[in-house]
Each structure stands twice: as C-alpha cells, then as structure tokens.
Protein backbone atom coordinates (compact mmCIF):
# COMPACT_ATOMS: atom_id res chain seq x y z
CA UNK A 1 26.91 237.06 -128.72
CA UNK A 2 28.20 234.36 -126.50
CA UNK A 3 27.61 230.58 -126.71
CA UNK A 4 28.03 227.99 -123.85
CA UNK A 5 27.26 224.27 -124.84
CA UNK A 6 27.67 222.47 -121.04
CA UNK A 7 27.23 218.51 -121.78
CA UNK A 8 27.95 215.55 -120.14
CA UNK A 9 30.54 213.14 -121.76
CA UNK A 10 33.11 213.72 -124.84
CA UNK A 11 32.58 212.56 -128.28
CA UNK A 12 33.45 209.09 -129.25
CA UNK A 13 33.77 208.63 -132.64
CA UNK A 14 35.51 210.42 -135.61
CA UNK A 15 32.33 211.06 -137.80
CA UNK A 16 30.85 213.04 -134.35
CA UNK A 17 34.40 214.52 -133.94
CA UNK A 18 34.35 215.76 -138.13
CA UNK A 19 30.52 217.08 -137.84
CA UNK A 20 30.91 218.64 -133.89
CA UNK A 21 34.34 220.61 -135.90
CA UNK A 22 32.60 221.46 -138.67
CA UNK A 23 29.75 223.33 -137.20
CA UNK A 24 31.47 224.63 -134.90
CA UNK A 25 33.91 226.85 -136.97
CA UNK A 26 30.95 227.92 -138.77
CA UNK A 27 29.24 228.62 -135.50
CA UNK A 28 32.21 230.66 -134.51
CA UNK A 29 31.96 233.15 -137.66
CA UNK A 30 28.77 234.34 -136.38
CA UNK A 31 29.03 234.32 -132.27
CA UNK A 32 31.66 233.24 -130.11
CA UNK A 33 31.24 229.36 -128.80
CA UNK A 34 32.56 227.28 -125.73
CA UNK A 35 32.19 223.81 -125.32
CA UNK A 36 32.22 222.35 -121.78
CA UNK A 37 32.74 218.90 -121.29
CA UNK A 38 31.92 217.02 -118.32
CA UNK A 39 32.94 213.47 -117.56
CA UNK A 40 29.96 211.13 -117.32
CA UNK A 41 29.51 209.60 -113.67
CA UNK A 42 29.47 206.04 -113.25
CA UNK A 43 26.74 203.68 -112.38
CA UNK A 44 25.28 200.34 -112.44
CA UNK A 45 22.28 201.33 -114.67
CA UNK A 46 19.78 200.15 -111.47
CA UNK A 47 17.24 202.74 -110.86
CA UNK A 48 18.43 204.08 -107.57
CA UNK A 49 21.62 204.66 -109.64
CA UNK A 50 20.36 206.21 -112.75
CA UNK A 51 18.37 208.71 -109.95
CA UNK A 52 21.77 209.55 -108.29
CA UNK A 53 23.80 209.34 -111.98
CA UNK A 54 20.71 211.97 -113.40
CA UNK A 55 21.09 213.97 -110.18
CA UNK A 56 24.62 214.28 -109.84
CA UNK A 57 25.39 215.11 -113.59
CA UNK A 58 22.64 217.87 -113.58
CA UNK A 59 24.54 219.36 -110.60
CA UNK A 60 27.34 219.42 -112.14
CA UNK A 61 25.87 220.87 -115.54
CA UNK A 62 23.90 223.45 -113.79
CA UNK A 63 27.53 224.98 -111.67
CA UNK A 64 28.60 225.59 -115.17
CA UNK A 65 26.42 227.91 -116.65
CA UNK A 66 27.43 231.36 -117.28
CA UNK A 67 25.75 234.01 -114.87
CA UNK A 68 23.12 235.37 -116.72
CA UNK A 69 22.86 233.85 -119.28
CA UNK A 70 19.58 231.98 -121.06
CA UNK A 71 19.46 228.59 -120.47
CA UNK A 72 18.11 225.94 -122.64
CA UNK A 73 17.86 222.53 -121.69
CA UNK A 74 17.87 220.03 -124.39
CA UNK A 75 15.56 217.13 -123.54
CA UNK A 76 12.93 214.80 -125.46
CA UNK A 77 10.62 215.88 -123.57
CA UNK A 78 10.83 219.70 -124.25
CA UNK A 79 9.31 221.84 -126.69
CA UNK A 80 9.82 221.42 -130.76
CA UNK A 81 10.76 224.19 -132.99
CA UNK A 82 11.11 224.11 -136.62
CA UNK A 83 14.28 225.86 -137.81
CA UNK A 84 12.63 228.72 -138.79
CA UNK A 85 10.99 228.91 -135.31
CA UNK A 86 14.34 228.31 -133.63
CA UNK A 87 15.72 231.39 -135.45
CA UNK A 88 13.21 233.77 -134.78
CA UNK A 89 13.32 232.67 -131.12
CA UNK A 90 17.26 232.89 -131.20
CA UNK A 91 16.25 236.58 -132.69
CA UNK A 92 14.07 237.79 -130.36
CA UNK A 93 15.73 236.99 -127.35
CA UNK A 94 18.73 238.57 -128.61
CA UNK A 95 16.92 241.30 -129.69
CA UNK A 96 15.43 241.64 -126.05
CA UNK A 97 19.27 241.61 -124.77
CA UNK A 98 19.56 238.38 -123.95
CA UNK A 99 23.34 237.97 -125.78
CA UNK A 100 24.62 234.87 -123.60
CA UNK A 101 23.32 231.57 -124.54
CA UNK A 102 24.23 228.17 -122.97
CA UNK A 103 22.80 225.11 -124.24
CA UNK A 104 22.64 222.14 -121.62
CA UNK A 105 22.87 218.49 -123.01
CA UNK A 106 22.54 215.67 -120.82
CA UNK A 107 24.06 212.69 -120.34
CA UNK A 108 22.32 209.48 -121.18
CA UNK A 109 19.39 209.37 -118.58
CA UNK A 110 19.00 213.23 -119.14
CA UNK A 111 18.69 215.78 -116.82
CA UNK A 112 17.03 216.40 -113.43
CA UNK A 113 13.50 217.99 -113.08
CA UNK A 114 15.23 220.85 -111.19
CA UNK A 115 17.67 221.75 -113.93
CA UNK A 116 14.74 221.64 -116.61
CA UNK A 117 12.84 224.05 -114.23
CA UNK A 118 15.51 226.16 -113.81
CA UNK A 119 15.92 226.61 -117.32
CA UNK A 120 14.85 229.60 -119.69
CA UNK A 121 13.23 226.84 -121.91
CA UNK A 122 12.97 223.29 -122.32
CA UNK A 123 13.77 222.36 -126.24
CA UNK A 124 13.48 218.64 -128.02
CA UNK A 125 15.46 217.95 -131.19
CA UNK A 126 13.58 215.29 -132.16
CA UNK A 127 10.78 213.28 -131.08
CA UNK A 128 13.37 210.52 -131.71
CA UNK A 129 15.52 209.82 -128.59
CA UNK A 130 18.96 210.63 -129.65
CA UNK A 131 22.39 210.10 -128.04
CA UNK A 132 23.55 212.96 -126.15
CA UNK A 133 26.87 212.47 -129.16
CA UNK A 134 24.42 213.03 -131.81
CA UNK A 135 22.16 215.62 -130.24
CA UNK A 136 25.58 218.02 -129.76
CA UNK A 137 26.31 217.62 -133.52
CA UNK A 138 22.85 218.24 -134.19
CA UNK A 139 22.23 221.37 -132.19
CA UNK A 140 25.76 222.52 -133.47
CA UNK A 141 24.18 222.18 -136.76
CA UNK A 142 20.96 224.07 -135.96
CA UNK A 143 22.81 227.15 -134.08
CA UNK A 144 24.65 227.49 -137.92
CA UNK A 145 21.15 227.10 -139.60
CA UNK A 146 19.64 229.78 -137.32
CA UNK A 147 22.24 232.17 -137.88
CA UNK A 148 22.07 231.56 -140.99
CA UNK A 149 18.28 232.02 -141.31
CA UNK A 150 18.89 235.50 -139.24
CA UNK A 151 21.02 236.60 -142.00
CA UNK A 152 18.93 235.40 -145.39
CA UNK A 153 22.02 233.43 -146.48
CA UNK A 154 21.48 230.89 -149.16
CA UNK A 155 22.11 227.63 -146.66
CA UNK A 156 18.06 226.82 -145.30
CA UNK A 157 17.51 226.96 -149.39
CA UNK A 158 14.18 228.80 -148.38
C-alpha cells in the first residue's frame, strides 16, 4: 500500500515537526508514505485574492496526485468518520484494490470546488476548523490508528 499526503505549506513549529515524525515512522511500518509539500501562494487576504490563492493552490495540489490513485480531500466541510469508520473504509477500499491513497490538505482558505469534486471522497477531521499544520499531524495520527484498528493491536484500547 502506497500513501501520498499532497498539502499546501511546510510545518512551522517543532511540536508539529515532533508529532508529523512521529506518526509518520509508525505510518511507514504498515504502508509506504510520501509527503508532498507545496509552497503556499501569496495574497492580500481580499476576496478576489483568496478566490485566485484557493484556485491556484488546488491546481497545484491536484497535478500532484498519483495516477490512480483514491483521492481524499480533507475539508470541514466533508464527511465525518469515527476511527473505527475510517478503518473499515481504509479496509474496504483496499480490499476492493484500491492500494494507492493520497490525502489532499489545503492551504488556509481550503480547496477549490473542482478539486473536492474530483475527489474519491470529501472527509472532515473535525467540525472544528483546524490549521492545515494541525490537520497533517492529525490525519498522520489517524492513518496509524486505522492501521492499527485493521490489525486488532492494543493502541484504539477498544
């Protein structure tokens, strides 16, 4: 199984650095993981530049995703899963041979309305908005739950 994370900016602070490393090495004993970094395009914050910002960001985001592959688009918007639910999901798509994933994370006005259509599936993290830092540690954290889930480790403590 393959991994592709695609999001827009790098981390800024150690404690994001410590938790993205982390879970990602535990990530990595279970499925192999890329990261993609994009740089974040610059912009007054006006509307007609957070349209172009949103726009040209989620051009750039969707030219990196691996042929093939199933897409999910992290927004607040999208659809909420438990963990449990985001493990069987992870399980039956793999099980239906889908076994390259790529994660999209915005930057910070999110993603166009034509990247979220093209995607496999819309998914929220939270009904709280997060930053697109904390959202990458997050789902980084999740992807490790789900395999772990998968497996019946000890780690959900369920």
């Amino acid at each position: 199984m393959k991994i592709t994370i695609v999001c827009v900016g790098k981390l800024s602070l150690d404690f994001l650095h410590q938790g993205a490393d982390e879970y990602s090495k535990r990530v990595k004993r279970y499925a192999a993981l890329k990261i993609i970094e994009l740089k974040e395009e610059k912009g007054s914050g006006q509307n007609s530049a957070v349209a172009h910002i949103r726009a040209r960001e989620s051009q750039r985001l969707e030219e990196k995703i691996p042929a093939g592959a199933y897409c999910i688009v992290l927004d607040e918007i999208g659809r909420q899963l438990s963990s449990d639910e985001f493990a069987a999901a992870l399980e039956r798509r793999m099980l239906h041979g889908s076994t390259d994933w790529c994660f999209i994370i915005g930057g910070a006005y999110g993603v166009s309305t034509e990247l979220r259509k093209r995607a496999n599936m819309v998914m929220s993290l939270s009904r709280l908005t997060l930053t697109h830092q904390m959202a990458r540690v997050l789902l980084l954290e999740q992807l490790y739950r789900a395999f772990t889930i998968m497996r019946g480790e000890p780690y959900h403590n369920r």
